[in-house]
PDB file of N, CA and C in Angstrom:
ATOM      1  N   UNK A   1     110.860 140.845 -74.392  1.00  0.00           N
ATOM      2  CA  UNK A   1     110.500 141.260 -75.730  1.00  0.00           C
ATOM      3  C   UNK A   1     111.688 141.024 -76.655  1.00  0.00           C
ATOM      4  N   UNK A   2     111.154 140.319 -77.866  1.00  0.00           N
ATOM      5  CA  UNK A   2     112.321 139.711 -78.810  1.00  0.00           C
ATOM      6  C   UNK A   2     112.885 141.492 -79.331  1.00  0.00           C
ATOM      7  N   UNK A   3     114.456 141.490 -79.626  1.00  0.00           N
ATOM      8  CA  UNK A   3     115.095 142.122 -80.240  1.00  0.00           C
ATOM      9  C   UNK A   3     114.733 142.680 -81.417  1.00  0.00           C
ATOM     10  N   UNK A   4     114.602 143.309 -82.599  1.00  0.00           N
ATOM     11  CA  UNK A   4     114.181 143.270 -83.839  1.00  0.00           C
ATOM     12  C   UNK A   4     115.636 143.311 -84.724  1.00  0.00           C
ATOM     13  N   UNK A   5     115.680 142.382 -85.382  1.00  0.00           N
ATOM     14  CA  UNK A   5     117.159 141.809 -86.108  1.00  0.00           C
ATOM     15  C   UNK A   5     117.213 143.252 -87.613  1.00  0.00           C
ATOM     16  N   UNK A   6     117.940 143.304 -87.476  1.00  0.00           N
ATOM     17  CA  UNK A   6     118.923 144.373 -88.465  1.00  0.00           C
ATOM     18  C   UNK A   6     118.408 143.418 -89.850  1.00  0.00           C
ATOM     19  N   UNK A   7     117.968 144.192 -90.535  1.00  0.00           N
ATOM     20  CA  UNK A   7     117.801 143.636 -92.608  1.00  0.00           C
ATOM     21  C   UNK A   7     118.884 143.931 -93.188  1.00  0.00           C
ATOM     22  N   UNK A   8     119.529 142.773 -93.713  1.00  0.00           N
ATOM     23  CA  UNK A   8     120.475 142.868 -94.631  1.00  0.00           C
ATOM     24  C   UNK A   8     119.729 142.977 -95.942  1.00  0.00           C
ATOM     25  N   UNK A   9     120.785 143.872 -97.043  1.00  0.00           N
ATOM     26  CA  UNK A   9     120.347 144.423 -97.900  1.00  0.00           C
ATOM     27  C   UNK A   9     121.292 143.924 -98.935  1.00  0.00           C
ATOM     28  N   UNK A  10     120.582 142.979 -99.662  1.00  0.00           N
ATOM     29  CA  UNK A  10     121.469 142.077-100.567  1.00  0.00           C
ATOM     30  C   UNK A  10     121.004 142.355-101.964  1.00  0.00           C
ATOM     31  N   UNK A  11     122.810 142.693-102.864  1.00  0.00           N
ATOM     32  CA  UNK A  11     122.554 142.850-103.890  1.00  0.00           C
ATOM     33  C   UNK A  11     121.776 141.898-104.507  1.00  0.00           C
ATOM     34  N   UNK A  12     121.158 142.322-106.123  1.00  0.00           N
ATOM     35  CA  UNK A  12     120.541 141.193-107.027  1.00  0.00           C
ATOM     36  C   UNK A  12     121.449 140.408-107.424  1.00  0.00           C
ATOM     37  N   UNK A  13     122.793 140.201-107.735  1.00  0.00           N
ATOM     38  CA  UNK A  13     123.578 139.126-107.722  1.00  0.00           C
ATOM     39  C   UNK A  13     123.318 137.825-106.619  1.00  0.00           C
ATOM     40  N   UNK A  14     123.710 138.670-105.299  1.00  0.00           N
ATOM     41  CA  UNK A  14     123.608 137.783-103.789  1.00  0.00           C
ATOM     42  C   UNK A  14     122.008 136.884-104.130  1.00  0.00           C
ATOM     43  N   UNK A  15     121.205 138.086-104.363  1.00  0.00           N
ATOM     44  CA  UNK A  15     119.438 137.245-104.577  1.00  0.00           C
ATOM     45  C   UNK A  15     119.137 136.124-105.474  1.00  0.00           C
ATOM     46  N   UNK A  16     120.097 136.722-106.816  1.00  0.00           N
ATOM     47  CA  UNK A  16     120.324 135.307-107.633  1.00  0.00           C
ATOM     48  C   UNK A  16     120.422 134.247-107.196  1.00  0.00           C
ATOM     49  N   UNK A  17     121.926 133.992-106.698  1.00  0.00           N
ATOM     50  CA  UNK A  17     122.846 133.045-106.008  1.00  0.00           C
ATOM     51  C   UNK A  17     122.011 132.471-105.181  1.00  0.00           C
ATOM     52  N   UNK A  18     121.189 133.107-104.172  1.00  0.00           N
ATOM     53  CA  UNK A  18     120.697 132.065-103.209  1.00  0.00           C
ATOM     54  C   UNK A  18     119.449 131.641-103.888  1.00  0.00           C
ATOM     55  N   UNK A  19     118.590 132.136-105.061  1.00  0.00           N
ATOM     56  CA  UNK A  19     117.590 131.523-105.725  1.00  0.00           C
ATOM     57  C   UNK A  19     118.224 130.082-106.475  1.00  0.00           C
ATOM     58  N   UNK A  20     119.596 130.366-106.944  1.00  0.00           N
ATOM     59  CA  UNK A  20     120.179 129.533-107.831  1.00  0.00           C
ATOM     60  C   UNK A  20     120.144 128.304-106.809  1.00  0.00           C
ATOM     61  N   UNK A  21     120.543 128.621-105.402  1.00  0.00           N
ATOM     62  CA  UNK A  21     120.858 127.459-104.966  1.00  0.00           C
ATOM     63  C   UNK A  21     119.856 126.753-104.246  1.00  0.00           C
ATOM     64  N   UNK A  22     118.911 127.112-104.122  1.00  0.00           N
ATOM     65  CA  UNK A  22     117.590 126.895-104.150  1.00  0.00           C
ATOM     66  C   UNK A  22     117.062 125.937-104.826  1.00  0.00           C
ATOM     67  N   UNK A  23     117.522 126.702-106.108  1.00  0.00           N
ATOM     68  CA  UNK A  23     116.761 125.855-107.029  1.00  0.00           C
ATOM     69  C   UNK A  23     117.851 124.003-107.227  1.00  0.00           C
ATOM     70  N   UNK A  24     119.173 123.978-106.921  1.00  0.00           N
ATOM     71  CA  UNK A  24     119.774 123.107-107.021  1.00  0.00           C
ATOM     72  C   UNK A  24     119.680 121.917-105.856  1.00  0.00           C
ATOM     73  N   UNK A  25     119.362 122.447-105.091  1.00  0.00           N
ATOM     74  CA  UNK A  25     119.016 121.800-103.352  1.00  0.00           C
ATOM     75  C   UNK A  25     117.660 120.802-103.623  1.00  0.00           C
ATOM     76  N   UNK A  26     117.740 120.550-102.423  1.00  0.00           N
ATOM     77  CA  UNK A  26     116.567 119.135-102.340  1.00  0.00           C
ATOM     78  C   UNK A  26     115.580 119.223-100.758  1.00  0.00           C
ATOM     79  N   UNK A  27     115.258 120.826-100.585  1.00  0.00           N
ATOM     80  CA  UNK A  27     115.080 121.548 -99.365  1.00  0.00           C
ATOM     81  C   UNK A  27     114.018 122.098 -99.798  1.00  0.00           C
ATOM     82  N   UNK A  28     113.175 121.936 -98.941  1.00  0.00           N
ATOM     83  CA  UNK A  28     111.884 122.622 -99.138  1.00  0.00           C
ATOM     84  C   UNK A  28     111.676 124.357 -98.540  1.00  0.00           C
ATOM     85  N   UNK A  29     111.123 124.837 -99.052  1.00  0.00           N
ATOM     86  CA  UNK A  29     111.055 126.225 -99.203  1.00  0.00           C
ATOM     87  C   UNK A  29     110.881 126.565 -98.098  1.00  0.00           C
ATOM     88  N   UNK A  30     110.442 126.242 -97.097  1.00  0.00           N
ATOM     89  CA  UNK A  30     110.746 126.833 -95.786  1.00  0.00           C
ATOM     90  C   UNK A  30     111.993 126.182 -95.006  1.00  0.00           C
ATOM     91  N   UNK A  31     113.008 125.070 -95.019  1.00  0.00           N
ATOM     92  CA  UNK A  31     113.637 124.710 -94.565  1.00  0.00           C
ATOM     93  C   UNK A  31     114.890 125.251 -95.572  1.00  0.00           C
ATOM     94  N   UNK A  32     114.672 125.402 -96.693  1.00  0.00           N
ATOM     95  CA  UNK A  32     116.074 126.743 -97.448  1.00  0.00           C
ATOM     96  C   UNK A  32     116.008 127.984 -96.844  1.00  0.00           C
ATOM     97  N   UNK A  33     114.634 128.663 -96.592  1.00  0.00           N
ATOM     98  CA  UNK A  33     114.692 129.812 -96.033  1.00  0.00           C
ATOM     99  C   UNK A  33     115.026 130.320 -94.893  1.00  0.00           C
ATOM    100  N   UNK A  34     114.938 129.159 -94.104  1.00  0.00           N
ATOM    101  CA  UNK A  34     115.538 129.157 -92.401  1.00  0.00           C
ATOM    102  C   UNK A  34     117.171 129.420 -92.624  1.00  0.00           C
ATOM    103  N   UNK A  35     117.763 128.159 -93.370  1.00  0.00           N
ATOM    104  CA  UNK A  35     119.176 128.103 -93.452  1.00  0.00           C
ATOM    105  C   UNK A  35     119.873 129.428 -93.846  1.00  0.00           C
ATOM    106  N   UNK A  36     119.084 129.954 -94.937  1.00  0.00           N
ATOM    107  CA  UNK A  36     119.260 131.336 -95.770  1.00  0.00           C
ATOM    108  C   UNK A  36     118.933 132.304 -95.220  1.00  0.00           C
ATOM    109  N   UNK A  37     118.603 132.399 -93.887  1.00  0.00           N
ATOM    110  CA  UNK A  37     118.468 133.537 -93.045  1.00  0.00           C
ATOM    111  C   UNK A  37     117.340 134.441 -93.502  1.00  0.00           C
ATOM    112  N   UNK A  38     116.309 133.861 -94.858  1.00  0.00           N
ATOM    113  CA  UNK A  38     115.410 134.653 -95.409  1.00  0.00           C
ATOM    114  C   UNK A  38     113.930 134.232 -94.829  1.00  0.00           C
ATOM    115  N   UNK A  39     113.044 135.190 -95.262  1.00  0.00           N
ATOM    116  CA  UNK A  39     111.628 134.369 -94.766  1.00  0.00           C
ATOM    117  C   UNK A  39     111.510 133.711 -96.114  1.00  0.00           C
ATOM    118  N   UNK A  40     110.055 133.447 -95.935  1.00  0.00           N
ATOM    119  CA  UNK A  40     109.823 132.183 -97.169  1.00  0.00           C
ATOM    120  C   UNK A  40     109.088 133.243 -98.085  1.00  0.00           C
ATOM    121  N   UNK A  41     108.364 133.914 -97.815  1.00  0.00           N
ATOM    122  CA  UNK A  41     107.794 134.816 -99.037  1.00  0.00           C
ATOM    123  C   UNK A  41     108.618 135.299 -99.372  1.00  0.00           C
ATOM    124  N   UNK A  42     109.672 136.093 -98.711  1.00  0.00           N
ATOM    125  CA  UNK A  42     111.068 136.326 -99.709  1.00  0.00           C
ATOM    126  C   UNK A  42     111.528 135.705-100.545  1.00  0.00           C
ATOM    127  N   UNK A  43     111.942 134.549-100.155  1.00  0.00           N
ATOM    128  CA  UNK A  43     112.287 133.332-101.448  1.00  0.00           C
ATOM    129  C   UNK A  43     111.384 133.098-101.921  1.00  0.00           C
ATOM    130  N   UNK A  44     109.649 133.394-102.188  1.00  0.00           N
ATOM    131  CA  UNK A  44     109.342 133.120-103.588  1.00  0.00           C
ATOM    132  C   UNK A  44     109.208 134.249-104.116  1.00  0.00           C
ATOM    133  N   UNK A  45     109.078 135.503-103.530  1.00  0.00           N
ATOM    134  CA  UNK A  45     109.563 136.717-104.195  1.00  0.00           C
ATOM    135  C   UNK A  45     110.004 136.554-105.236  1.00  0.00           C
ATOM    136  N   UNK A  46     111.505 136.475-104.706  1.00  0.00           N
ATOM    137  CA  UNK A  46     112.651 135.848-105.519  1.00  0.00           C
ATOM    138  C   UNK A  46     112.654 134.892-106.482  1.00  0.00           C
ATOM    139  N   UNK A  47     111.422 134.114-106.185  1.00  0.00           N
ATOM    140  CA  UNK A  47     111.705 132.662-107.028  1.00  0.00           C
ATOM    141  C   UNK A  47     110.987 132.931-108.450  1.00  0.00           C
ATOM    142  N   UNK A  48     109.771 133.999-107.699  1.00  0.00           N
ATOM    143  CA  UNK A  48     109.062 135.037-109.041  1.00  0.00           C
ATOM    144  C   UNK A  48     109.479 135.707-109.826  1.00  0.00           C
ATOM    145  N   UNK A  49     110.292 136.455-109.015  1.00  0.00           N
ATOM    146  CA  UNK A  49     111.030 137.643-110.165  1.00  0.00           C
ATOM    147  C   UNK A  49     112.544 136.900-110.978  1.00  0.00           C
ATOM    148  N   UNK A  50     112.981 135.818-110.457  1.00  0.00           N
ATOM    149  CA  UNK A  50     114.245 135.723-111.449  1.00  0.00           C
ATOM    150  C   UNK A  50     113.856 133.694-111.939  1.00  0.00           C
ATOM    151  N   UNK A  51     112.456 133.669-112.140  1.00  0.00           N
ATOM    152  CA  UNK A  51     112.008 132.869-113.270  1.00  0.00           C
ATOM    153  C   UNK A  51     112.108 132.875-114.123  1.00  0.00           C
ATOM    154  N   UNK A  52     112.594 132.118-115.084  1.00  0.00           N
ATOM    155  CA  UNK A  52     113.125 131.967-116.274  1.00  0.00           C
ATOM    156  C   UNK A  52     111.609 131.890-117.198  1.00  0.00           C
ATOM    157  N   UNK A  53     111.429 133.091-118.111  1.00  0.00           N
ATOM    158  CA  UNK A  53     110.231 133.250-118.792  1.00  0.00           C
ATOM    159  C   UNK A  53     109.937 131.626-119.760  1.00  0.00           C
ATOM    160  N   UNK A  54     108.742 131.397-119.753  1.00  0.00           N
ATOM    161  CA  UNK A  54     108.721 130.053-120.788  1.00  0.00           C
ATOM    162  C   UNK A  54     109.028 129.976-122.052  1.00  0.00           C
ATOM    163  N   UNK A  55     108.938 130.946-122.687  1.00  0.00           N
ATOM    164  CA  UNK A  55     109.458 131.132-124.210  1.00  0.00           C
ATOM    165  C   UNK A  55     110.842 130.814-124.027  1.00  0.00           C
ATOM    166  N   UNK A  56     111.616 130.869-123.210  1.00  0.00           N
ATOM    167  CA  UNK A  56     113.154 131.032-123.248  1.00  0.00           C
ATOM    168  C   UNK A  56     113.495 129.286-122.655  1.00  0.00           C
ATOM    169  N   UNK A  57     112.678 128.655-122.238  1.00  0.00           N
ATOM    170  CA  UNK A  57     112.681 127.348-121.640  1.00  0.00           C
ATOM    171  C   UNK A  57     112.158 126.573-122.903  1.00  0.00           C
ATOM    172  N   UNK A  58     113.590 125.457-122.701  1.00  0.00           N
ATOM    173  CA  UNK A  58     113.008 124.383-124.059  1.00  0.00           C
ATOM    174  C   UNK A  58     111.867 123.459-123.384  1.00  0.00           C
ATOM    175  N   UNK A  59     111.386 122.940-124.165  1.00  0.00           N
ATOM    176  CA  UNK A  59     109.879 122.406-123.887  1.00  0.00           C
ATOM    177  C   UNK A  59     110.166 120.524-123.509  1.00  0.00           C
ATOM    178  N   UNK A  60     109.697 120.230-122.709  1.00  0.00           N
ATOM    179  CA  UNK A  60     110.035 119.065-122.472  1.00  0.00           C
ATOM    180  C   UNK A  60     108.730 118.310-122.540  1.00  0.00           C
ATOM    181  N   UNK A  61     108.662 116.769-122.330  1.00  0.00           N
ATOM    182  CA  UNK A  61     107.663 116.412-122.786  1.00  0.00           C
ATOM    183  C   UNK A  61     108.113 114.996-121.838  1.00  0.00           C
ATOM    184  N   UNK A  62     106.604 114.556-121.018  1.00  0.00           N
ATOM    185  CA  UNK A  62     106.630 113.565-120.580  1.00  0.00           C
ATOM    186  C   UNK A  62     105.474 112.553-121.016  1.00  0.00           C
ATOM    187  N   UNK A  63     106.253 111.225-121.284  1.00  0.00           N
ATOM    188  CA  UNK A  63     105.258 110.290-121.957  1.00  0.00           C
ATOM    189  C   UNK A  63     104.163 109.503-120.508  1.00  0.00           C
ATOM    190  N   UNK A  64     103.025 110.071-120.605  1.00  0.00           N
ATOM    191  CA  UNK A  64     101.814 109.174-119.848  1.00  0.00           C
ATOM    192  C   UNK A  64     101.291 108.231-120.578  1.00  0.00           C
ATOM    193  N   UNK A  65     101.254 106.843-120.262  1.00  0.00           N
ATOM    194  CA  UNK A  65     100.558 105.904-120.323  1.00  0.00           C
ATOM    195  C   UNK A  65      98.920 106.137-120.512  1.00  0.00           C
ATOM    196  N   UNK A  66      98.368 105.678-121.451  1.00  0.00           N
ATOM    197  CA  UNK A  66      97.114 105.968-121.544  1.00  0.00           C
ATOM    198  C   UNK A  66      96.651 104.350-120.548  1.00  0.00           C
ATOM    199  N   UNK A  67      96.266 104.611-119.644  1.00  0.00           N
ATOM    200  CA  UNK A  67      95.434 104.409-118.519  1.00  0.00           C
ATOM    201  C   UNK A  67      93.795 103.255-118.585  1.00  0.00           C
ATOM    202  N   UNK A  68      93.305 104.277-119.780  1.00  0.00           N
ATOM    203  CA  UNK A  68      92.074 104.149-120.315  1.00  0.00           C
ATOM    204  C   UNK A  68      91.901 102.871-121.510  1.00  0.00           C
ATOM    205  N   UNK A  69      93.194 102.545-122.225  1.00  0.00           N
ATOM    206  CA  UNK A  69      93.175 102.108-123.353  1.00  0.00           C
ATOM    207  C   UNK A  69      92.651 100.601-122.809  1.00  0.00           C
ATOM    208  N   UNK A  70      92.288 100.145-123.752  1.00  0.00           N
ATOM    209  CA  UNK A  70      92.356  98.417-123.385  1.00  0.00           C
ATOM    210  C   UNK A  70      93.237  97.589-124.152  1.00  0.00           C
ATOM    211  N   UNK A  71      93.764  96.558-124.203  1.00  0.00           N
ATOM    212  CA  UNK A  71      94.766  95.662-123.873  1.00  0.00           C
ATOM    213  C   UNK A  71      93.891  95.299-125.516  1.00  0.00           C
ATOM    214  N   UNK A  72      95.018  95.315-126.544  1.00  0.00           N
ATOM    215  CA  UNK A  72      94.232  94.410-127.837  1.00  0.00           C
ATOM    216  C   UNK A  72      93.591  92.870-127.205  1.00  0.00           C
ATOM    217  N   UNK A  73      92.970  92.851-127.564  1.00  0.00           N
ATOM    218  CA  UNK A  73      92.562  91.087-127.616  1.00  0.00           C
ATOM    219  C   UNK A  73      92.863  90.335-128.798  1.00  0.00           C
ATOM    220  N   UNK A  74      93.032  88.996-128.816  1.00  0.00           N
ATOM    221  CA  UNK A  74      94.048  88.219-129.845  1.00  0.00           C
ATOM    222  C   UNK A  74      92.429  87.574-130.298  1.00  0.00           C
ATOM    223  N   UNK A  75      92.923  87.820-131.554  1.00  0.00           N
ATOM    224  CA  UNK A  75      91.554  87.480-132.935  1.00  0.00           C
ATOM    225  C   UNK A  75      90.369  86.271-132.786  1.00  0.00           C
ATOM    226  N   UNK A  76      89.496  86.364-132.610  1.00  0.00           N
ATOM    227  CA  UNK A  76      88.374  84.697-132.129  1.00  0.00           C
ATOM    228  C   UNK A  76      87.283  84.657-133.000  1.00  0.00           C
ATOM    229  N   UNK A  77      86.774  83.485-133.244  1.00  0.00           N
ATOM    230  CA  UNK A  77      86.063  83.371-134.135  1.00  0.00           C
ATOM    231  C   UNK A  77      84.718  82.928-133.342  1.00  0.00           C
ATOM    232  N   UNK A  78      83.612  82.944-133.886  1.00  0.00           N
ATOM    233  CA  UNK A  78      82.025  83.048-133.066  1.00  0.00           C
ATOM    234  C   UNK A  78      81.095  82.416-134.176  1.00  0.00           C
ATOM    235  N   UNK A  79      81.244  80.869-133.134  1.00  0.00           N
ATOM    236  CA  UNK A  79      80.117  80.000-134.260  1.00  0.00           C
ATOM    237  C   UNK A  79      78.512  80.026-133.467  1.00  0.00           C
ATOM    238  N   UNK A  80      77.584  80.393-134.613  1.00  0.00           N
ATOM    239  CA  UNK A  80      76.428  79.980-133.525  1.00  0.00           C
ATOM    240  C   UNK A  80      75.962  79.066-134.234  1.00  0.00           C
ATOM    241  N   UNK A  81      75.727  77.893-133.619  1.00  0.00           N
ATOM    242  CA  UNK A  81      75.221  76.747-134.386  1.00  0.00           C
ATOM    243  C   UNK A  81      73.734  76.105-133.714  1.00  0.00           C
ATOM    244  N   UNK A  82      73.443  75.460-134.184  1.00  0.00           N
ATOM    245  CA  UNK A  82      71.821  75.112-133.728  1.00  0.00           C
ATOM    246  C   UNK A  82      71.588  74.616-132.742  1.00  0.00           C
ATOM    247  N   UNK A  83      70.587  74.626-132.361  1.00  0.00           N
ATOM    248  CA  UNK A  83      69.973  74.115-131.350  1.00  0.00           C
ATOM    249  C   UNK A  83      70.642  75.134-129.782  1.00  0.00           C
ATOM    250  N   UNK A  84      70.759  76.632-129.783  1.00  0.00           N
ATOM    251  CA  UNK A  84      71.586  77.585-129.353  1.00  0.00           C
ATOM    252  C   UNK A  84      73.315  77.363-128.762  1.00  0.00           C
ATOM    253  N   UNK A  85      73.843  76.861-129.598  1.00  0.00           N
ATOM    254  CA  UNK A  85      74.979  76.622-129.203  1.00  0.00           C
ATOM    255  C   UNK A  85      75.318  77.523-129.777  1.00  0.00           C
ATOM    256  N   UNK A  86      76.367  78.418-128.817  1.00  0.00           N
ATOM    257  CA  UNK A  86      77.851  79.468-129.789  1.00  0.00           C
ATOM    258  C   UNK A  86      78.852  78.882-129.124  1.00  0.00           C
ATOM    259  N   UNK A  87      79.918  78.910-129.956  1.00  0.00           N
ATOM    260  CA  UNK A  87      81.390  78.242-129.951  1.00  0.00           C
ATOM    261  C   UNK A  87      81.892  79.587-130.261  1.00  0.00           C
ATOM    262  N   UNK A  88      83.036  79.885-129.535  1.00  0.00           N
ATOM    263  CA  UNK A  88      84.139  81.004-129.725  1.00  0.00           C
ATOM    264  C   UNK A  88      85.568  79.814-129.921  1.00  0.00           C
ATOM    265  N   UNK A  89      86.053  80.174-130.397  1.00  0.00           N
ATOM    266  CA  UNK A  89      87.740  80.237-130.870  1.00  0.00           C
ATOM    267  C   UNK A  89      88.511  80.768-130.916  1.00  0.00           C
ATOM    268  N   UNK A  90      89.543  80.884-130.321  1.00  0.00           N
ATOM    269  CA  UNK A  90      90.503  81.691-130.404  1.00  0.00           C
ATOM    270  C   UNK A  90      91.417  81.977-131.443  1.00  0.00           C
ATOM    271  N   UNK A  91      92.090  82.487-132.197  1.00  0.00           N
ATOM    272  CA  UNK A  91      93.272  82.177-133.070  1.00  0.00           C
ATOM    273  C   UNK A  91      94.457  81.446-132.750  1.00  0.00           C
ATOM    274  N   UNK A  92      94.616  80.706-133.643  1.00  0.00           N
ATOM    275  CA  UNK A  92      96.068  79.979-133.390  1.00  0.00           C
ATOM    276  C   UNK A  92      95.163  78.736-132.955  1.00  0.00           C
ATOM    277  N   UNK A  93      93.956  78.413-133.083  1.00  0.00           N
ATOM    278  CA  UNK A  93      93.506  76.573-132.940  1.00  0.00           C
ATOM    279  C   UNK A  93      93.855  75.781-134.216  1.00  0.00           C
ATOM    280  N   UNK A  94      93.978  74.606-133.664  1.00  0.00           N
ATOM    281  CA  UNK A  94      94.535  73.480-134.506  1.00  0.00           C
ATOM    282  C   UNK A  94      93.270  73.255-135.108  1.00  0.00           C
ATOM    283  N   UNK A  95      93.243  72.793-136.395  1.00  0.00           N
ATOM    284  CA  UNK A  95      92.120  72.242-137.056  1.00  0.00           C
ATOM    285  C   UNK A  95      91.521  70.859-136.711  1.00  0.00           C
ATOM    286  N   UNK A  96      92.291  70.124-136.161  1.00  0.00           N
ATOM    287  CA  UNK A  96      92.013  68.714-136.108  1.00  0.00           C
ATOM    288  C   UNK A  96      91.118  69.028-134.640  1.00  0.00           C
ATOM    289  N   UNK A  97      91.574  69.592-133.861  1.00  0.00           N
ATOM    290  CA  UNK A  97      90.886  69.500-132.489  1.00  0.00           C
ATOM    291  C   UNK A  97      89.559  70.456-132.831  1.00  0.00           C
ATOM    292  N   UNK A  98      89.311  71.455-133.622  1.00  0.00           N
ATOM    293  CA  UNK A  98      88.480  72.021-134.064  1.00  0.00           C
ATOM    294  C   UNK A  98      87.542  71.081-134.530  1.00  0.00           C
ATOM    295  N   UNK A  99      87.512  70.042-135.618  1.00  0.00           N
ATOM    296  CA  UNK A  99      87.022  69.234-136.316  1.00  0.00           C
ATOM    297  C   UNK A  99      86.048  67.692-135.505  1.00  0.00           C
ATOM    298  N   UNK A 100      87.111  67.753-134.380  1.00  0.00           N
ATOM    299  CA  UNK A 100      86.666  66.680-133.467  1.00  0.00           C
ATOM    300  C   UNK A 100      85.992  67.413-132.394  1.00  0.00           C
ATOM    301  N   UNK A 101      85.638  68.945-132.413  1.00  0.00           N
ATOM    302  CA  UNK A 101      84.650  69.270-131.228  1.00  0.00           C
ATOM    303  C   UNK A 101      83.357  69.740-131.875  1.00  0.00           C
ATOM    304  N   UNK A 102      83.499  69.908-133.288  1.00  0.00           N
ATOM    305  CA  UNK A 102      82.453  70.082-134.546  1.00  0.00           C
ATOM    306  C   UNK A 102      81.573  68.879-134.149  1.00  0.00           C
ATOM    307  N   UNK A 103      82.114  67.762-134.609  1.00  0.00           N
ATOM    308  CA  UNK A 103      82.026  66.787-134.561  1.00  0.00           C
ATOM    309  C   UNK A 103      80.641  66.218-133.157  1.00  0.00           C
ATOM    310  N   UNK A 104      81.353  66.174-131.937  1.00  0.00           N
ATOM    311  CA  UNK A 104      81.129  66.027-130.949  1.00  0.00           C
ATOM    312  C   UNK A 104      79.856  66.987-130.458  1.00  0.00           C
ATOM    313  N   UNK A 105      79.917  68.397-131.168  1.00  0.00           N
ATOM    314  CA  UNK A 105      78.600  69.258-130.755  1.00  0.00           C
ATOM    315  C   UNK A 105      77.173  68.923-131.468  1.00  0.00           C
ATOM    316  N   UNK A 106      77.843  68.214-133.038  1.00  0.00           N
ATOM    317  CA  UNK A 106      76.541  67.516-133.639  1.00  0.00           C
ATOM    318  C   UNK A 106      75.938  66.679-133.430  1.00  0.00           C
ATOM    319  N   UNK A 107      76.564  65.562-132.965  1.00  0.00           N
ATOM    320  CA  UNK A 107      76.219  64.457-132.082  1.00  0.00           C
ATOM    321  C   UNK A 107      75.027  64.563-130.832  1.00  0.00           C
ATOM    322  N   UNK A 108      75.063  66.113-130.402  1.00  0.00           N
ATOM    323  CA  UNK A 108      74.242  66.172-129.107  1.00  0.00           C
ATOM    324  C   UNK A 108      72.962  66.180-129.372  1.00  0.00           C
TER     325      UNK A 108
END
């Protein structure tokens, strides 16, 4: 039959300190609490009661990518010409090559 270990009785300074360092570490809450000789509901006890209220925390702000948006599309033009032909264009076409596919669609 296991022993039953003696409770140390640590000031709120001591409780600070090991919340503080807690919070500075890169240890997950049960592997700080092992090292720290504490259980783990103790340390969030702790992590509850000496939380820094939000009013007293400056507000930070992280920029998300809207996800949803779509990608502008670059400006096109939409000929429907007879006999059911539509011609799209893009912006930025040369006129001359424009003129010679005018050209070439009347012909058909």
């Amino acid at each position: 039959m296991a022993r039953p270990t003696a409770r140390r009785h640590l000031t709120e300074g001591q409780r600070q300190s090991i919340v503080d360092s807690y919070r500075r570490g890169l240890l997950s809450q049960r592997e700080f609490a092992a090292q720290a000789g504490i259980g783990v509901s103790t340390l969030q006890l702790w992590l509850r009661k000496f939380a820094t209220p939000a009013v007293n925390r400056p507000a930070t702000f992280v920029e998300v990518p809207n996800l949803l948006a779509q990608a502008p599309r670059p400006a096109s033009y939409r000929l429907h010409l007879e006999k059911g032909i539509d011609l799209e264009v893009g912006s930025g076409f040369r006129t001359e090559e424009l003129a010679s596919l005018l050209q070439l669609l009347r012909s058909l």
